[in-house]
PDB file of N, CA and C in Angstrom:
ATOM      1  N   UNK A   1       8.744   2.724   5.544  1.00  0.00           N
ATOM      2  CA  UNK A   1       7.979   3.070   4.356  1.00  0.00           C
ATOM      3  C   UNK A   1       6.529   2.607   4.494  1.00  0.00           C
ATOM      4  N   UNK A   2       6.518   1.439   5.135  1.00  0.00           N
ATOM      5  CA  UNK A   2       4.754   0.893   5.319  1.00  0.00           C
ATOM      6  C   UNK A   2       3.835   2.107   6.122  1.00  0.00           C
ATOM      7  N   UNK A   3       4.545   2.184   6.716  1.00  0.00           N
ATOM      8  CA  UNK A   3       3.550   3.727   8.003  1.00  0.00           C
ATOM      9  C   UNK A   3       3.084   4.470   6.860  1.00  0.00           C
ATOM     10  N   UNK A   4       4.626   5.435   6.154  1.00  0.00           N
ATOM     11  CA  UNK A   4       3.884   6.569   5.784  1.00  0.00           C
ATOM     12  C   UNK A   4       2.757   6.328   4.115  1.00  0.00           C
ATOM     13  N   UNK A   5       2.830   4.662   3.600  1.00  0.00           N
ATOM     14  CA  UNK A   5       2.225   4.687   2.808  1.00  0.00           C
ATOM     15  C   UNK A   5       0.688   4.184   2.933  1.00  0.00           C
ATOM     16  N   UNK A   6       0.778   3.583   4.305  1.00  0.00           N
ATOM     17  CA  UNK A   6      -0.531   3.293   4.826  1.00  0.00           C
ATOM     18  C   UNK A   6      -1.012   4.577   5.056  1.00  0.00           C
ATOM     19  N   UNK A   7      -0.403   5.621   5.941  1.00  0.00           N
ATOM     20  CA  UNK A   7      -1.021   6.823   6.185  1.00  0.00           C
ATOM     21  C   UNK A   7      -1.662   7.568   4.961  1.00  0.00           C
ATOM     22  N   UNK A   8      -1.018   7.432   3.893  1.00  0.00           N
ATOM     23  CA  UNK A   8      -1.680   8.195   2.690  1.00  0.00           C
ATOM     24  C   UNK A   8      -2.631   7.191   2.445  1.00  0.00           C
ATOM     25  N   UNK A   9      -2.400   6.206   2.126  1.00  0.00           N
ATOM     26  CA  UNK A   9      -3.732   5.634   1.616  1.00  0.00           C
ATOM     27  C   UNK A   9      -4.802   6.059   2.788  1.00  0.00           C
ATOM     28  N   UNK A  10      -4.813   5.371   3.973  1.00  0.00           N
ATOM     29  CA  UNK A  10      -5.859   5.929   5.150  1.00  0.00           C
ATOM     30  C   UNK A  10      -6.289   7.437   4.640  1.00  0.00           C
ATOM     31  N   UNK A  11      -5.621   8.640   4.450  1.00  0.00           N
ATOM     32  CA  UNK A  11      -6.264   9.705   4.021  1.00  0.00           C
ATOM     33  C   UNK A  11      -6.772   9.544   2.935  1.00  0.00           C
ATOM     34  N   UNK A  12      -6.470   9.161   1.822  1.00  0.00           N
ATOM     35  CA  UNK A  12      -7.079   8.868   0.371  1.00  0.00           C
ATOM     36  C   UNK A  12      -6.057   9.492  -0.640  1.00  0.00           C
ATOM     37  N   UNK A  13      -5.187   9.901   0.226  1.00  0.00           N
ATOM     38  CA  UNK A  13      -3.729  10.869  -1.070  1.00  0.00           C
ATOM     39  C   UNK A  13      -3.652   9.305  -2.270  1.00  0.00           C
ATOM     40  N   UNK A  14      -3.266   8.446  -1.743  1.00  0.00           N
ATOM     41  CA  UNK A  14      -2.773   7.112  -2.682  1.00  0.00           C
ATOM     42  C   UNK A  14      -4.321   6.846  -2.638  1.00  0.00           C
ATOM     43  N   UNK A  15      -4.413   5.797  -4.031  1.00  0.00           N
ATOM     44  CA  UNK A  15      -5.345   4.559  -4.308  1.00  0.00           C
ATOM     45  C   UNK A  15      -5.029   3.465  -4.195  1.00  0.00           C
ATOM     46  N   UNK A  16      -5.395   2.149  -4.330  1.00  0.00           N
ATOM     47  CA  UNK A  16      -5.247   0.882  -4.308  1.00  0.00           C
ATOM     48  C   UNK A  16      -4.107   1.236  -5.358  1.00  0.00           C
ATOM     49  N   UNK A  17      -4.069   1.059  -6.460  1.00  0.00           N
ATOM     50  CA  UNK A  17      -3.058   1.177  -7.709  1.00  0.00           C
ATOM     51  C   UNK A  17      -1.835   1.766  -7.169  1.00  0.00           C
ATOM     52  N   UNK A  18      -1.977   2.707  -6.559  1.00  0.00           N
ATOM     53  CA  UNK A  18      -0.427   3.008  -6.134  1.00  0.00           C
ATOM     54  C   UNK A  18       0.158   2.742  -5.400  1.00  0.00           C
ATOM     55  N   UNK A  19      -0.539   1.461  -4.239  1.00  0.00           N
ATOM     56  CA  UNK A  19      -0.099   1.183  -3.027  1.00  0.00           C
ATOM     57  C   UNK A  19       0.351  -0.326  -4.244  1.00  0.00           C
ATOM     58  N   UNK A  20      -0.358  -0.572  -4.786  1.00  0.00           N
ATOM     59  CA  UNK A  20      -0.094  -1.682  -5.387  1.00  0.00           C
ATOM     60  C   UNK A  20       1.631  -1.459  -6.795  1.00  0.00           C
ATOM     61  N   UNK A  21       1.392  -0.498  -7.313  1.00  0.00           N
ATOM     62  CA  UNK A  21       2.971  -0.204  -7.497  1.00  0.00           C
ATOM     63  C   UNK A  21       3.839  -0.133  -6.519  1.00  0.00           C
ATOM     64  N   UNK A  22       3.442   0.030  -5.587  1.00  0.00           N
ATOM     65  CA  UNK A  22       5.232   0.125  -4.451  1.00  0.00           C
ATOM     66  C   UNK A  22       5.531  -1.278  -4.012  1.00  0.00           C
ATOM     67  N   UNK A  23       4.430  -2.277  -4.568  1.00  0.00           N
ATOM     68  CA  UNK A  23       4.445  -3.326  -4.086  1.00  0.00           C
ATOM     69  C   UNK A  23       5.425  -4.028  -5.033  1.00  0.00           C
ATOM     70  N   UNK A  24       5.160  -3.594  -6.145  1.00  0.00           N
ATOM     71  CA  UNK A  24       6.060  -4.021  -7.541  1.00  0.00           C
ATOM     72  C   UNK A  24       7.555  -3.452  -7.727  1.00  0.00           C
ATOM     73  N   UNK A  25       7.411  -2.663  -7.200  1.00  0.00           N
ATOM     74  CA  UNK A  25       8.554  -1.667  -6.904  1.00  0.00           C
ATOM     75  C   UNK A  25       9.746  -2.129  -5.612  1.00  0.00           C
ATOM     76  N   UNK A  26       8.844  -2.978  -5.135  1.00  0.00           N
ATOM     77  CA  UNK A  26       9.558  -3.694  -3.482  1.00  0.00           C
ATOM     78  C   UNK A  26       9.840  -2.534  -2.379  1.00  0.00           C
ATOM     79  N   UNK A  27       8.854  -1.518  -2.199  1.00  0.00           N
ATOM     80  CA  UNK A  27       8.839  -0.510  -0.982  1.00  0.00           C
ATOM     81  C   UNK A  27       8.032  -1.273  -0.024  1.00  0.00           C
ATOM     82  N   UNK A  28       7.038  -2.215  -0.276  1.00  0.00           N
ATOM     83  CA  UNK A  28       6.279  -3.054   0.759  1.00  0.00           C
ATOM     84  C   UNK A  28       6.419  -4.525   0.313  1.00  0.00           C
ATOM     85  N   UNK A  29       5.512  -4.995   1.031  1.00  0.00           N
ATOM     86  CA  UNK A  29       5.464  -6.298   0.359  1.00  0.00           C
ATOM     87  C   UNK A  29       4.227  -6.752   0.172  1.00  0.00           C
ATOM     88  N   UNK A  30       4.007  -7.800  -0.587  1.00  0.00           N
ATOM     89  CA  UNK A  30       2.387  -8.113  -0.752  1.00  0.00           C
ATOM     90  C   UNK A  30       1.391  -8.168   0.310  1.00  0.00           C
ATOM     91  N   UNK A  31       2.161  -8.895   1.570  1.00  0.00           N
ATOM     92  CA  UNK A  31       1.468  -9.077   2.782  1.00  0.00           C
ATOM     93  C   UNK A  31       1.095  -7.394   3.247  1.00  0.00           C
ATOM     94  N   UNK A  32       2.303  -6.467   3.339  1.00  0.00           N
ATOM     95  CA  UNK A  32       1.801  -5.404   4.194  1.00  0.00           C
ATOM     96  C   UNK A  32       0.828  -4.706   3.085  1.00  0.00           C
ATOM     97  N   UNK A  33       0.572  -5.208   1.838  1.00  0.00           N
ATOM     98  CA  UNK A  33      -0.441  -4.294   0.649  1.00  0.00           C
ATOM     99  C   UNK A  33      -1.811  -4.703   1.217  1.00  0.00           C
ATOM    100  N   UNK A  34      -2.197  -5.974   1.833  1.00  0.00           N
ATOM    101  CA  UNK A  34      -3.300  -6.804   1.802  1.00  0.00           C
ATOM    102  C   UNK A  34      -3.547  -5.992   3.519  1.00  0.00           C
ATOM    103  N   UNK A  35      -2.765  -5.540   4.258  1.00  0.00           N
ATOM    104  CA  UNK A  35      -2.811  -4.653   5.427  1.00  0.00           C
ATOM    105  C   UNK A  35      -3.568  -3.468   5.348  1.00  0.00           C
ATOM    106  N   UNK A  36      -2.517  -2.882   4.395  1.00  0.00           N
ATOM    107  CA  UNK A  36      -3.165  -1.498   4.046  1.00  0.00           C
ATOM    108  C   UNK A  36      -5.027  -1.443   3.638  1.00  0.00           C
ATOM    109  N   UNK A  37      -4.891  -2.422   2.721  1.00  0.00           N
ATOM    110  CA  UNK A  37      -5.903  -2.188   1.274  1.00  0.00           C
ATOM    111  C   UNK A  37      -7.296  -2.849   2.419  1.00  0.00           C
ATOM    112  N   UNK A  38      -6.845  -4.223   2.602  1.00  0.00           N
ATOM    113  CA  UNK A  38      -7.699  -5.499   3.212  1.00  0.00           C
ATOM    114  C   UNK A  38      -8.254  -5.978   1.500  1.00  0.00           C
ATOM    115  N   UNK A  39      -7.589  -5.992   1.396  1.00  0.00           N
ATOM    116  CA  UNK A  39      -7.628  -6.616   0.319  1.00  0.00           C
ATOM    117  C   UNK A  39      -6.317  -7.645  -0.400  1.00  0.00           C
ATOM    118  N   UNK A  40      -6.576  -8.697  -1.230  1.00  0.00           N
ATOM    119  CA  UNK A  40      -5.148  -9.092  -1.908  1.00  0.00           C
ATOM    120  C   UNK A  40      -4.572  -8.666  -2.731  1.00  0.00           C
ATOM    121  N   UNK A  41      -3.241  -8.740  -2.664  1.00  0.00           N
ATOM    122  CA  UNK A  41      -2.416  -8.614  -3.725  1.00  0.00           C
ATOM    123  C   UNK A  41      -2.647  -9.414  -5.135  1.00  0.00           C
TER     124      UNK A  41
END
């Protein structure tokens, strides 16, 4: 699940906010959000 949600964010399909719901959701975890984003959770 981290690939294909990094991949959308990298294109711009997702925003921070929705990478940050899957985080809440437990599809990632905080660490792989702060991957994606470079930013914190």
């Amino acid at each position: 699940m981290f690939e294909k949600i990094k991949k959308f964010y990298d294109a711009g399909v997702w925003s921070e906010q929705r990478v940050r719901d899957a985080v809440a959701k437990g599809a990632i975890t905080a660490a792989q959000f702060t991957e994606i984003t470079g930013k914190a959770y």
